[in-house]
C-alpha atoms as a PDB file:
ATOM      1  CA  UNK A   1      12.373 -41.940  84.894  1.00  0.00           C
ATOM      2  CA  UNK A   2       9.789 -41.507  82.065  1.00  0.00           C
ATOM      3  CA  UNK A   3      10.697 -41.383  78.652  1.00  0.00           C
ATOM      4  CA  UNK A   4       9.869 -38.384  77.152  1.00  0.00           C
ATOM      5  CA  UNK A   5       6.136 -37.824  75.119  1.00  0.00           C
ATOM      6  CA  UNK A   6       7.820 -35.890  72.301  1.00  0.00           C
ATOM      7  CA  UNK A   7       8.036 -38.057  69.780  1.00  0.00           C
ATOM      8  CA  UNK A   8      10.799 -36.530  67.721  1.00  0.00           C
ATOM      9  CA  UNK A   9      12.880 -36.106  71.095  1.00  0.00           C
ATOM     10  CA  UNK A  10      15.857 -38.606  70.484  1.00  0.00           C
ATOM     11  CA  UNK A  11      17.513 -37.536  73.449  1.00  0.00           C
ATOM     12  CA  UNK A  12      20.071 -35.002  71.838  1.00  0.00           C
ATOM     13  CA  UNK A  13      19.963 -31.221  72.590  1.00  0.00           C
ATOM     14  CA  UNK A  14      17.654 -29.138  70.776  1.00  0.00           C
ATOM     15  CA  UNK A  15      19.630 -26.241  68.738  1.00  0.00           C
ATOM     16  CA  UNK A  16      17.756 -23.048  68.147  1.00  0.00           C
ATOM     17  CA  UNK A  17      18.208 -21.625  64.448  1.00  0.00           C
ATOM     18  CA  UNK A  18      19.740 -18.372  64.106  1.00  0.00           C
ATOM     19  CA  UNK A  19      17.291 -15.307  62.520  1.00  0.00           C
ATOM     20  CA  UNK A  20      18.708 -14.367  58.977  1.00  0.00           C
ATOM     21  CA  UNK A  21      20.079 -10.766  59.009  1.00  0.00           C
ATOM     22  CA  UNK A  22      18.378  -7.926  57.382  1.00  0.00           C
ATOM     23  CA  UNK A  23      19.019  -6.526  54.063  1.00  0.00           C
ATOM     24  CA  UNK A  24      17.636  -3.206  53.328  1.00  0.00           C
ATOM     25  CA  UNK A  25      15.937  -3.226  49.932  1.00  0.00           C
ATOM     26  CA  UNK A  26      18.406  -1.881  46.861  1.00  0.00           C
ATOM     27  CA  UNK A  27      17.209   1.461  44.516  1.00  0.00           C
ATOM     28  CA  UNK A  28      16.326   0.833  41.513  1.00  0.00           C
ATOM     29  CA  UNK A  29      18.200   3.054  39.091  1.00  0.00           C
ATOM     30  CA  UNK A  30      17.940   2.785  34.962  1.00  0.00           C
ATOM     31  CA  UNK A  31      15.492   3.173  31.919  1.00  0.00           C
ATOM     32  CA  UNK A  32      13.189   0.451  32.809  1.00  0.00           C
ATOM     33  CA  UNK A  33      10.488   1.578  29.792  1.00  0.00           C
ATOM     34  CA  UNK A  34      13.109   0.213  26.886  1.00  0.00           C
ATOM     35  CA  UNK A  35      12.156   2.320  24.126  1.00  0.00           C
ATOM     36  CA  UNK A  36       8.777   3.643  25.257  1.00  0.00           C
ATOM     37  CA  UNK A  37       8.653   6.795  26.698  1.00  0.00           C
ATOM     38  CA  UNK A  38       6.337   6.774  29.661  1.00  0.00           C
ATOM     39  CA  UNK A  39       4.890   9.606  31.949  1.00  0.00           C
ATOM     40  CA  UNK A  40       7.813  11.749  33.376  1.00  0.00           C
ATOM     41  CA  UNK A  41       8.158  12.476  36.931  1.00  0.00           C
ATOM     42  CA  UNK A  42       6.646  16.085  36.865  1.00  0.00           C
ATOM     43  CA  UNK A  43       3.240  14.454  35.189  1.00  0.00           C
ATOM     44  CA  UNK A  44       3.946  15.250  31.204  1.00  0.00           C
ATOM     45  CA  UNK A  45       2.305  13.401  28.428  1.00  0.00           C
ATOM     46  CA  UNK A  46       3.907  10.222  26.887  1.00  0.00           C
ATOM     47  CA  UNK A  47       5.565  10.166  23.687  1.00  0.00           C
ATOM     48  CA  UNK A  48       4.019   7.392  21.488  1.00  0.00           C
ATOM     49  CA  UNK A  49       5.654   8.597  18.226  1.00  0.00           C
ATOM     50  CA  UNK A  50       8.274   5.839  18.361  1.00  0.00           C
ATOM     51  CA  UNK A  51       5.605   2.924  18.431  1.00  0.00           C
ATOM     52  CA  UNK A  52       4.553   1.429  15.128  1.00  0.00           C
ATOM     53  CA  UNK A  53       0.934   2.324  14.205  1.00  0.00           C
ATOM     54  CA  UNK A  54       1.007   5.459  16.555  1.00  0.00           C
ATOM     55  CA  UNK A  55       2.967   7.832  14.782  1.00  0.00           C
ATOM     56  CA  UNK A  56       0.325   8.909  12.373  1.00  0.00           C
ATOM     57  CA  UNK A  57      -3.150  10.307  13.086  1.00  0.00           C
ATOM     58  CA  UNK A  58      -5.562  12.969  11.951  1.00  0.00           C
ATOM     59  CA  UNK A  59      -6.665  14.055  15.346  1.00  0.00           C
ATOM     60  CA  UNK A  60      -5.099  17.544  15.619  1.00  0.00           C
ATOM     61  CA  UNK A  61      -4.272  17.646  11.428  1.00  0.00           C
ATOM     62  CA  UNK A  62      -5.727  20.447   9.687  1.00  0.00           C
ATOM     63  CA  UNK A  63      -8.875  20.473   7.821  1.00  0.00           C
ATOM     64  CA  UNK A  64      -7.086  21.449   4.790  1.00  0.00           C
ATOM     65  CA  UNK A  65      -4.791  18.950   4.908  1.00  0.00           C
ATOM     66  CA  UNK A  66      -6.865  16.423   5.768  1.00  0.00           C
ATOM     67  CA  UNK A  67      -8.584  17.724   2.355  1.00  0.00           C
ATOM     68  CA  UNK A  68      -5.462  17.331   0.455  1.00  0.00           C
ATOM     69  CA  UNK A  69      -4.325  14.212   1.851  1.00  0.00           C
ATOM     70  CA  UNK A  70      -7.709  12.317   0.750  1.00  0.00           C
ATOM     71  CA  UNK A  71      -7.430  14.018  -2.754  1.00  0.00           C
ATOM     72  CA  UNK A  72      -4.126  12.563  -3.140  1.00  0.00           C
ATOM     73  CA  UNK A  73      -5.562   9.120  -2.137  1.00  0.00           C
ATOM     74  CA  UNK A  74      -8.497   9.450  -4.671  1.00  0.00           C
ATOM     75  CA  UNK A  75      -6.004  10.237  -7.518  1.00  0.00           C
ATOM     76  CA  UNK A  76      -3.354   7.498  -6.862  1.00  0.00           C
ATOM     77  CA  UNK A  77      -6.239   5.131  -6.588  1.00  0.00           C
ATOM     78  CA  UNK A  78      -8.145   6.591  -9.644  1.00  0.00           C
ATOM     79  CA  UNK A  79      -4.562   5.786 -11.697  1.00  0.00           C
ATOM     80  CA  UNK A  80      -4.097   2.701 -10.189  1.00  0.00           C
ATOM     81  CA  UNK A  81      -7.480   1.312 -11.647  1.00  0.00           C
ATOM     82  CA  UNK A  82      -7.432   3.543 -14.893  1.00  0.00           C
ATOM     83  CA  UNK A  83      -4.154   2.522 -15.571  1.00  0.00           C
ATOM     84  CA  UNK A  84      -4.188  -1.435 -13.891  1.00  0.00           C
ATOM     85  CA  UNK A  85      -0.614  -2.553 -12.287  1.00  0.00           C
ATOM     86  CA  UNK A  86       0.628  -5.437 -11.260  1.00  0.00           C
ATOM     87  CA  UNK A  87      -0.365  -3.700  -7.598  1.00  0.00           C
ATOM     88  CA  UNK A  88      -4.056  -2.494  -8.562  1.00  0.00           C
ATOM     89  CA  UNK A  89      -5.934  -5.667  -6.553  1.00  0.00           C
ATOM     90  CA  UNK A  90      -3.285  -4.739  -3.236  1.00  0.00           C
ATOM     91  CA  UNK A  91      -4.827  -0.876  -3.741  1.00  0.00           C
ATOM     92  CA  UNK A  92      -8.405  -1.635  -3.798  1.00  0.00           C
ATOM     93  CA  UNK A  93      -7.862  -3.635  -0.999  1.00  0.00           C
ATOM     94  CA  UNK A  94      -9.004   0.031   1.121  1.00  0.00           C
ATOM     95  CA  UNK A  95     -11.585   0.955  -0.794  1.00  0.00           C
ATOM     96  CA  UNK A  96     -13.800   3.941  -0.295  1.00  0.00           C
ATOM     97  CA  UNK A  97     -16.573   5.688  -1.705  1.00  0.00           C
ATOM     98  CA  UNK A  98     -15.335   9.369  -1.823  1.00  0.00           C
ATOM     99  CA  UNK A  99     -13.835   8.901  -4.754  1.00  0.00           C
ATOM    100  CA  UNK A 100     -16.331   7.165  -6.850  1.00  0.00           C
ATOM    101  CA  UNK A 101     -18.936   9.730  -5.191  1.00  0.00           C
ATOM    102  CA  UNK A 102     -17.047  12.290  -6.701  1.00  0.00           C
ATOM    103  CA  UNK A 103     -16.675  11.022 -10.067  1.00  0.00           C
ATOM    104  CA  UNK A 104     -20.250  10.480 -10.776  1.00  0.00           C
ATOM    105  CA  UNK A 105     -21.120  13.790  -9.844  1.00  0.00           C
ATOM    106  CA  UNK A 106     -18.788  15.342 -11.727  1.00  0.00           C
ATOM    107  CA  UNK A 107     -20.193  13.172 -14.681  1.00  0.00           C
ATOM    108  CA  UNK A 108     -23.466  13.806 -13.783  1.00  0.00           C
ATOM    109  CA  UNK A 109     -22.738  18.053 -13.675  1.00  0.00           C
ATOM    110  CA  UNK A 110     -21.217  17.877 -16.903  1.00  0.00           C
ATOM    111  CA  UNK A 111     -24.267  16.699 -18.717  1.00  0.00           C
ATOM    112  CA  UNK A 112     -26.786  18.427 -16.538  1.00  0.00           C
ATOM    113  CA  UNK A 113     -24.738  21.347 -17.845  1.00  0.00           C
ATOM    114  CA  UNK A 114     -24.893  20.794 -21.350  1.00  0.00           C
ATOM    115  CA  UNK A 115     -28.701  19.961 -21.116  1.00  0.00           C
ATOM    116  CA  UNK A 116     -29.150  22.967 -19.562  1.00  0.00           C
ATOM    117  CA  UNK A 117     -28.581  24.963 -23.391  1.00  0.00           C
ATOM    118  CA  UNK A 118     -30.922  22.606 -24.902  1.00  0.00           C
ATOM    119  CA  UNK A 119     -34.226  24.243 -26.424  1.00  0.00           C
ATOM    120  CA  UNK A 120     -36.295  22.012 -24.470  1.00  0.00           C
ATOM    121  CA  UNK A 121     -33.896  22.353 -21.420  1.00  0.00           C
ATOM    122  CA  UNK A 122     -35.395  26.223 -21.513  1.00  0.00           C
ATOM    123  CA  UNK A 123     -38.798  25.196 -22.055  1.00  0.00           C
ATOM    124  CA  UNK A 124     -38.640  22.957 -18.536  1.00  0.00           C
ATOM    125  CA  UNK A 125     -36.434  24.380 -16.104  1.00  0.00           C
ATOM    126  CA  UNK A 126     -36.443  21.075 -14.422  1.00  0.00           C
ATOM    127  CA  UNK A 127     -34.710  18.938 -16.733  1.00  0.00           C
ATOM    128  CA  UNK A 128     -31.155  19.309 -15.878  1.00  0.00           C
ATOM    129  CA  UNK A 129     -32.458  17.958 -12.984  1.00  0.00           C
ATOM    130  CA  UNK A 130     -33.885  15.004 -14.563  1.00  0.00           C
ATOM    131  CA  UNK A 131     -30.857  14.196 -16.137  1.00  0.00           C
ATOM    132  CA  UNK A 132     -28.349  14.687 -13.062  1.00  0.00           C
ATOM    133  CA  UNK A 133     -30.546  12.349 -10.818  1.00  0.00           C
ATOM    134  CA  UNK A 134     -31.677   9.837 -13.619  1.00  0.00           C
ATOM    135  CA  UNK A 135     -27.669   9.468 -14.138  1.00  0.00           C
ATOM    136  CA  UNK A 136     -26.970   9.227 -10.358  1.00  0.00           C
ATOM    137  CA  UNK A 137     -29.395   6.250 -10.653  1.00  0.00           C
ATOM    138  CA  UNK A 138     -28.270   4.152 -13.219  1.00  0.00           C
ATOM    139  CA  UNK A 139     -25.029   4.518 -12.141  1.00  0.00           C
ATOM    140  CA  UNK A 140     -25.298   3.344  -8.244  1.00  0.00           C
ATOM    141  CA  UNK A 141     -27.991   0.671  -9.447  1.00  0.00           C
ATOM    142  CA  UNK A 142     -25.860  -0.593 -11.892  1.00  0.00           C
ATOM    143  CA  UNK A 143     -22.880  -0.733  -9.940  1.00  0.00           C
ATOM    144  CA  UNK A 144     -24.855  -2.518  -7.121  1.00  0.00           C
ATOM    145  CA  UNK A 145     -26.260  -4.831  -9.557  1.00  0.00           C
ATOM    146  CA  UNK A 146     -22.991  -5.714 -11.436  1.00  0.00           C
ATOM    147  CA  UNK A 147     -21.604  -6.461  -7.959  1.00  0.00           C
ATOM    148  CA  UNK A 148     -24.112  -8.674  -6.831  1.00  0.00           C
ATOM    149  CA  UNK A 149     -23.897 -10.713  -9.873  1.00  0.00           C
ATOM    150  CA  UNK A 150     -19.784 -11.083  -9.587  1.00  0.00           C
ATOM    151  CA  UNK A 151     -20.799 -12.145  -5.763  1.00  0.00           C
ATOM    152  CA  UNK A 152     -23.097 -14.919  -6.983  1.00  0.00           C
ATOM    153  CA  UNK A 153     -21.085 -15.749  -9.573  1.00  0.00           C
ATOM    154  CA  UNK A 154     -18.567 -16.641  -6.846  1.00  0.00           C
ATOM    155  CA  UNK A 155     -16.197 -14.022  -7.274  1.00  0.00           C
ATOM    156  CA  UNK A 156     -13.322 -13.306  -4.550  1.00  0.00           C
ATOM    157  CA  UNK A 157     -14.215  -9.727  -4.134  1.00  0.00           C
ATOM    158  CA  UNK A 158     -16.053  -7.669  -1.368  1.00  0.00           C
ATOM    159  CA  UNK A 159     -18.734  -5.979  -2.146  1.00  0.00           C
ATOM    160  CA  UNK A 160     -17.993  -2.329  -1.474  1.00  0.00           C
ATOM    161  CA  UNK A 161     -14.447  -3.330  -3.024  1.00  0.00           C
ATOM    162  CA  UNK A 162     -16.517  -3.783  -6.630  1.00  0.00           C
ATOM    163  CA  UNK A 163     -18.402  -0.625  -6.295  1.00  0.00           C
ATOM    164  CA  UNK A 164     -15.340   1.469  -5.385  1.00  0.00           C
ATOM    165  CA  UNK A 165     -13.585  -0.307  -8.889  1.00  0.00           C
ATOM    166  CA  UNK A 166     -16.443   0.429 -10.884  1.00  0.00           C
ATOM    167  CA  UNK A 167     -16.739   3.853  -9.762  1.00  0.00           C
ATOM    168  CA  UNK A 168     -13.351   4.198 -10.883  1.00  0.00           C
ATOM    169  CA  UNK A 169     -13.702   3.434 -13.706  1.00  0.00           C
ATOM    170  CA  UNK A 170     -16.389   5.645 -14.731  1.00  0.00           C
ATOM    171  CA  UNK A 171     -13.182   8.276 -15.240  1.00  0.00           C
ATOM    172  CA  UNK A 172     -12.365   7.562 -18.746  1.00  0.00           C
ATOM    173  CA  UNK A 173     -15.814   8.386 -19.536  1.00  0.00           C
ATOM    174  CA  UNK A 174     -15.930  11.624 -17.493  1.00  0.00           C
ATOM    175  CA  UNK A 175     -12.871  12.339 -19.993  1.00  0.00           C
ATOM    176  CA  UNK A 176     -14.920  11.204 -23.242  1.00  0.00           C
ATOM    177  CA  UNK A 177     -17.704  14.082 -22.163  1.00  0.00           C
ATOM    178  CA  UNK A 178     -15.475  16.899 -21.380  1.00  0.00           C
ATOM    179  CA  UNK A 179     -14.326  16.004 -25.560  1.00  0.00           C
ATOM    180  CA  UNK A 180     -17.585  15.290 -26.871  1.00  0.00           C
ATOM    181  CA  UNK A 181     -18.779  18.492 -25.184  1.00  0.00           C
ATOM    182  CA  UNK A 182     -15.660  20.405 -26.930  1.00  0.00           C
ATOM    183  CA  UNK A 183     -16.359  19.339 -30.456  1.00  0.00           C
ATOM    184  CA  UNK A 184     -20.239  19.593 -30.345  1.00  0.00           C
ATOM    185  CA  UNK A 185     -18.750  23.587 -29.516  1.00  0.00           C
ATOM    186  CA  UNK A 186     -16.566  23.703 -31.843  1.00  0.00           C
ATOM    187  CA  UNK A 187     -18.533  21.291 -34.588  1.00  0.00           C
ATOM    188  CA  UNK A 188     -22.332  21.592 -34.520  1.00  0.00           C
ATOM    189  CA  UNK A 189     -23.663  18.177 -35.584  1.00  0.00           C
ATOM    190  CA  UNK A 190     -26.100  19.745 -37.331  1.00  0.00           C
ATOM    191  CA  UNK A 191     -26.011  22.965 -39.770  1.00  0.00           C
ATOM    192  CA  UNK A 192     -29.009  25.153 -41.534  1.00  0.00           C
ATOM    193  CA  UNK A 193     -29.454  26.089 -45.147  1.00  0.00           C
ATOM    194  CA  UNK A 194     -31.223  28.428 -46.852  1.00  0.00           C
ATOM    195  CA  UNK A 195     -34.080  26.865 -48.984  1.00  0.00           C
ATOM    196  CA  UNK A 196     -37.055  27.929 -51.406  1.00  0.00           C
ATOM    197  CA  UNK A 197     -39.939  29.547 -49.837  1.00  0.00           C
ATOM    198  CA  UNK A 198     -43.751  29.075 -50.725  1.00  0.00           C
ATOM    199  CA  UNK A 199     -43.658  31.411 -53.288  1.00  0.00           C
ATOM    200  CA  UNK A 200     -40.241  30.736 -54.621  1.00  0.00           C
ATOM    201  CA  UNK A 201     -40.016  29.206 -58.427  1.00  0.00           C
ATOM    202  CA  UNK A 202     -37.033  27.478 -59.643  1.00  0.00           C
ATOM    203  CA  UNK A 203     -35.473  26.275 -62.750  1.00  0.00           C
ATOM    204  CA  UNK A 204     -32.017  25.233 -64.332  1.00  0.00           C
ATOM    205  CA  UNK A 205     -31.185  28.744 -63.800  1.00  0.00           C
ATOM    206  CA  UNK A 206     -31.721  29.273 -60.465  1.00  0.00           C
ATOM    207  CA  UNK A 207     -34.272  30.012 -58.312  1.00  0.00           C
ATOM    208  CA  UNK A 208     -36.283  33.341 -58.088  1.00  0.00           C
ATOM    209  CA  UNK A 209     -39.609  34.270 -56.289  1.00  0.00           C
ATOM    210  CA  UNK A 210     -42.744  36.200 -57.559  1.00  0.00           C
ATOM    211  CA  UNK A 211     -40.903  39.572 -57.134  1.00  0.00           C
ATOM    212  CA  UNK A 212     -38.375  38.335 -59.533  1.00  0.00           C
ATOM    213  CA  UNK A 213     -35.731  38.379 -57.099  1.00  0.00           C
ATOM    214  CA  UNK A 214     -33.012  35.691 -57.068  1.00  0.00           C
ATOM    215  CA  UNK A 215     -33.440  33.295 -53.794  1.00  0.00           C
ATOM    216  CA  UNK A 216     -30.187  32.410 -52.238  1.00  0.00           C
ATOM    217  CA  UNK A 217     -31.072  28.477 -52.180  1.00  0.00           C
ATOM    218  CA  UNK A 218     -28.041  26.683 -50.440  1.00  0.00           C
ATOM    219  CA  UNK A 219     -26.303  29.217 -48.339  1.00  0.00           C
ATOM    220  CA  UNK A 220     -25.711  28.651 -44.730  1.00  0.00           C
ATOM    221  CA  UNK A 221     -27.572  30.083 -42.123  1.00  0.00           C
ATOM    222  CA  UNK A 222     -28.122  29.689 -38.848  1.00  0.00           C
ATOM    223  CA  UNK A 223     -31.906  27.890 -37.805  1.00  0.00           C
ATOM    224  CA  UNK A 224     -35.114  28.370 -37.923  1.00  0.00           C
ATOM    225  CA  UNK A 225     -35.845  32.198 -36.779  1.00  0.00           C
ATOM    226  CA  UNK A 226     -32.708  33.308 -39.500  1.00  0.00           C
ATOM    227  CA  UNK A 227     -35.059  35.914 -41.303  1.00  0.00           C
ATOM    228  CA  UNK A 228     -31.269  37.826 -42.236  1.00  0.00           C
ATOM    229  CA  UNK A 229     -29.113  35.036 -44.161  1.00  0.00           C
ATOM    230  CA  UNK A 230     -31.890  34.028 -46.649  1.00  0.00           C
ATOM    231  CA  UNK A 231     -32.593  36.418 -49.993  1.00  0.00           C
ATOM    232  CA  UNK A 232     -36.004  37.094 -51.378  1.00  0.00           C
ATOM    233  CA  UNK A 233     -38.538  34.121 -50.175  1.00  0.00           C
ATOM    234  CA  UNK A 234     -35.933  31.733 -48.907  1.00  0.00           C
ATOM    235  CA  UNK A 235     -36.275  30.165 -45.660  1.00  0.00           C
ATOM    236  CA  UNK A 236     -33.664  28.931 -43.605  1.00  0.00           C
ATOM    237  CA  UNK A 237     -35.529  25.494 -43.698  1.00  0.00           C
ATOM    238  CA  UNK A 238     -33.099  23.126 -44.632  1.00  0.00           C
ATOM    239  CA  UNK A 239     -31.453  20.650 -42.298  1.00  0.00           C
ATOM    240  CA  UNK A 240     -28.011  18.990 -42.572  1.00  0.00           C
ATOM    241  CA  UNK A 241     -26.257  16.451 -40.550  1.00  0.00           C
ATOM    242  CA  UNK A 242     -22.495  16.988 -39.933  1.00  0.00           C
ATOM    243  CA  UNK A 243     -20.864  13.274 -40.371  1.00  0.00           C
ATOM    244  CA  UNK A 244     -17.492  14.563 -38.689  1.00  0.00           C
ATOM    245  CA  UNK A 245     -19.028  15.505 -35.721  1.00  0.00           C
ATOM    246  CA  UNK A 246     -21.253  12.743 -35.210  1.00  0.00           C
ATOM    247  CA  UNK A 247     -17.617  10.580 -35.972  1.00  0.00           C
ATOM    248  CA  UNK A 248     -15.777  12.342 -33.544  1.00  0.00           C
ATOM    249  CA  UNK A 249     -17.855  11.762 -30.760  1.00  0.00           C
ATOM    250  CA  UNK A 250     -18.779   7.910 -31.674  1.00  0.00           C
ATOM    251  CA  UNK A 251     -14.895   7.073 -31.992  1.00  0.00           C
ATOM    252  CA  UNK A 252     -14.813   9.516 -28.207  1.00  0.00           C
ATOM    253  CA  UNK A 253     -17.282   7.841 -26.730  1.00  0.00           C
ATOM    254  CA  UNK A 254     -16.221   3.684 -27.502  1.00  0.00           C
ATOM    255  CA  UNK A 255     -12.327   4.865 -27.077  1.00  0.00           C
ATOM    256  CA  UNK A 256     -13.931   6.003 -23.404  1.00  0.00           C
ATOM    257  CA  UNK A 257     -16.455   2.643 -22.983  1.00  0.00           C
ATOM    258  CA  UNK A 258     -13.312   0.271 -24.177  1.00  0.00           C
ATOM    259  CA  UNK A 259     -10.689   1.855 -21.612  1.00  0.00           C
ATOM    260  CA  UNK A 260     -13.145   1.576 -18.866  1.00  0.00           C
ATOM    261  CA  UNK A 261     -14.043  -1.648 -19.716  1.00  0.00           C
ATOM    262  CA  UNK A 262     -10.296  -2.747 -19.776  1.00  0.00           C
ATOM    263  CA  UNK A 263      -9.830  -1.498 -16.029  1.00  0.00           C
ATOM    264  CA  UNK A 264     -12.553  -3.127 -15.005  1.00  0.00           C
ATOM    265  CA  UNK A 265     -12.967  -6.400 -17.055  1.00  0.00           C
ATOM    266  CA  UNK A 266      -9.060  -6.802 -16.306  1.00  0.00           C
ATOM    267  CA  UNK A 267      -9.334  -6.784 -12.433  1.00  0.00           C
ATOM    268  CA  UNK A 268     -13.004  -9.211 -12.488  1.00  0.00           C
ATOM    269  CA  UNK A 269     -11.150 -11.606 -14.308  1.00  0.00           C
ATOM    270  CA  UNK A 270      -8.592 -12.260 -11.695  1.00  0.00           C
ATOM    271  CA  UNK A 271     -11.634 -12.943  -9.046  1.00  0.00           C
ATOM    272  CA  UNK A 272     -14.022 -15.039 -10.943  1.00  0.00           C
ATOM    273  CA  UNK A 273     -13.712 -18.460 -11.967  1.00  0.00           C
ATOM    274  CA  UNK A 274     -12.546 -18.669 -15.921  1.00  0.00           C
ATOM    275  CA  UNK A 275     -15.719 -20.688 -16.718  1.00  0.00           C
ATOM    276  CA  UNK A 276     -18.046 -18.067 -15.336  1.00  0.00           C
ATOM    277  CA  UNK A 277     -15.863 -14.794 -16.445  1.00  0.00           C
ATOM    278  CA  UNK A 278     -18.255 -14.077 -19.881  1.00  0.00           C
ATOM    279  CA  UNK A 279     -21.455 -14.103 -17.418  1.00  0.00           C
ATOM    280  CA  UNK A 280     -19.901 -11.591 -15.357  1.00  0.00           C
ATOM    281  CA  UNK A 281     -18.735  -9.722 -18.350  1.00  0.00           C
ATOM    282  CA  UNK A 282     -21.857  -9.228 -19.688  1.00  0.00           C
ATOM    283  CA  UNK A 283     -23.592  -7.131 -17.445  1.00  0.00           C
ATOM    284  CA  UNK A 284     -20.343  -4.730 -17.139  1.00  0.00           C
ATOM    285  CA  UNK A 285     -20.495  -4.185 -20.715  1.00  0.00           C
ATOM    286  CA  UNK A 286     -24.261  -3.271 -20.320  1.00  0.00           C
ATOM    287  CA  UNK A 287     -23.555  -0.692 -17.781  1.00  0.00           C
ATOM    288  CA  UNK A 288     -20.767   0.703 -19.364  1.00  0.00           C
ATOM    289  CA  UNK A 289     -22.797   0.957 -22.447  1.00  0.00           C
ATOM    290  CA  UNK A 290     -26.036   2.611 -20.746  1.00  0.00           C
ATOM    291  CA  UNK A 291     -23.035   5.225 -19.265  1.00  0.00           C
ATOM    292  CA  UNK A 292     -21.702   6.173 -23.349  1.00  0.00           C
ATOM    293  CA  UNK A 293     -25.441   6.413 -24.468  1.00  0.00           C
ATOM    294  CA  UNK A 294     -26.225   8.921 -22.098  1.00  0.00           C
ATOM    295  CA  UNK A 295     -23.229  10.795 -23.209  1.00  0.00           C
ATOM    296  CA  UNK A 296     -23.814  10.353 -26.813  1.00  0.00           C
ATOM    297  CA  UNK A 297     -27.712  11.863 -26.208  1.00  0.00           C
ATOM    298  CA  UNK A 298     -26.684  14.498 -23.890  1.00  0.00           C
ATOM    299  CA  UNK A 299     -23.997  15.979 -25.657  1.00  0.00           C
ATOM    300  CA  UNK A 300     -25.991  16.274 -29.384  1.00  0.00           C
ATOM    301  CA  UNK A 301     -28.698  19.263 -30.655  1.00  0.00           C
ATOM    302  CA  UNK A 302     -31.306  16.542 -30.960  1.00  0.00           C
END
């Protein structure tokens, strides 16, 4: 006989392996989503309010509270850098430009305002306009040039983060205007008195003109075209600087400079290196300064 040609044939009896049986496949039954709500069988929307980051969004708010919601945000952040906290630096970290937007206009309505009354303001109907652009101007330039020079200076700050402090900032002077405005109001800086006129004569006496009439020299009146408030020839010529007022708004105007320069001073200090802080100072104070002589100008009768 011939051996077999299968090489793994050893002679024993080949056993054929039984099929496995079959299983039919088990239904799935549970929450397999966890927390998440998913899709529900009939096709709704999913429920993402329980997921972190999801919960809040302006999509379908209201304008008007969108409106209120930002104001809220200017005004916390507008305290935070008025009035710095140990968390100021963690607020500016979201900056934005609303709020310093807004505050420079309102600055810049308030003295286009009170230019407006000005003699010469009447004379050239453009000049509030002048002065609301021309202090739009200095303040953005200034900001942007104060920033660069913290940036170069190597401070740890972004830029738009600078701008949005500085804007900030400009609130305590928004707050020395609204008083300076007040007391020139209430407190002319300058006051009108009756005086002699070219044909008045006076002596130890008094003073009397050529119709022998007594001249009221020294009584208050109220400016040039007062023809009513001066007797006999007097004029209402005489011109007379009021020291309170002039006090008033100086002592305004550097208690509004000094705060802002606090909030802001305190907050570059913690970015820039404490060798290079006074050259970073400097040009603050210089803006700050330009800001509280435009309110000193703009809110006098010169």
């Amino acid at each position: 006989k011939m051996a077999s040609s299968d090489p793994n044939s050893s002679g024993a009896p080949m056993v054929q392996a039984e099929p496995v049986p079959y299983t039919p496949p088990t239904e799935i039954t549970g929450n397999i989503s966890g927390n998440m709500n998913t899709h529900s069988s009939s096709g709704g929307a999913a429920d993402f309010s329980s997921q972190p980051g999801l919960a809040e969004t302006t999509l379908d708010e209201p304008v008007m509270d969108t409106v209120k919601r930002d104001l809220r945000m200017v005004w916390t952040k507008m305290m935070k850098v008025v009035v710095p906290s140990p968390d100021t630096k963690d607020e500016l970290r979201n900056w934005d430009l609303w709020g310093p937007l807004f505050l420079c206009l309102i600055l810049a309505i308030l003295l286009s305002i009170d230019e407006s009354g000005h003699a010469a303001a009447k004379e050239s109907k453009d000049r509030p306009a002048v002065v609301f652009s021309s202090l739009l101007l200095i303040v953005w330039i200034g900001a942007i040039v104060v920033t660069v020079n913290a940036k170069l200076l190597g401070g740890n700050v972004s830029f738009f983060q600078n701008i949005c402090l500085l804007g900030y900032c400009v609130a305590p002077m928004i707050a020395a205007t609204g008083v300076c405005m007040f007391v020139r109001i209430a407190i002319p800086d300058t006051y009108y008195s009756c005086g002699p006129g070219p044909h008045t004569l006076c002596d130890a006496g008094g003073c009397v003109d050529t119709a022998n009439a007594t001249v009221n020299v020294g009584a208050v009146c109220n400016g040039w075209k007062d023809y009513e408030s001066c007797i006999g020839d007097g004029r209402c010529n005489k011109v007379h600087t009021n020291v309170i007022n002039i006090v008033i708004r100086l002592a305004t105007t550097g208690a509004g400079m000094f705060w802002s320069l606090r909030s802001s001073l305190g907050f570059l200090s913690e970015v820039v290196e404490e060798k290079r802080r006074a050259l970073a100072a400097y040009p603050v104070c210089l803006f700050f300064a330009a800001i509280a002589w435009m309110v000193l100008l703009r809110t006098s009768s010169a």
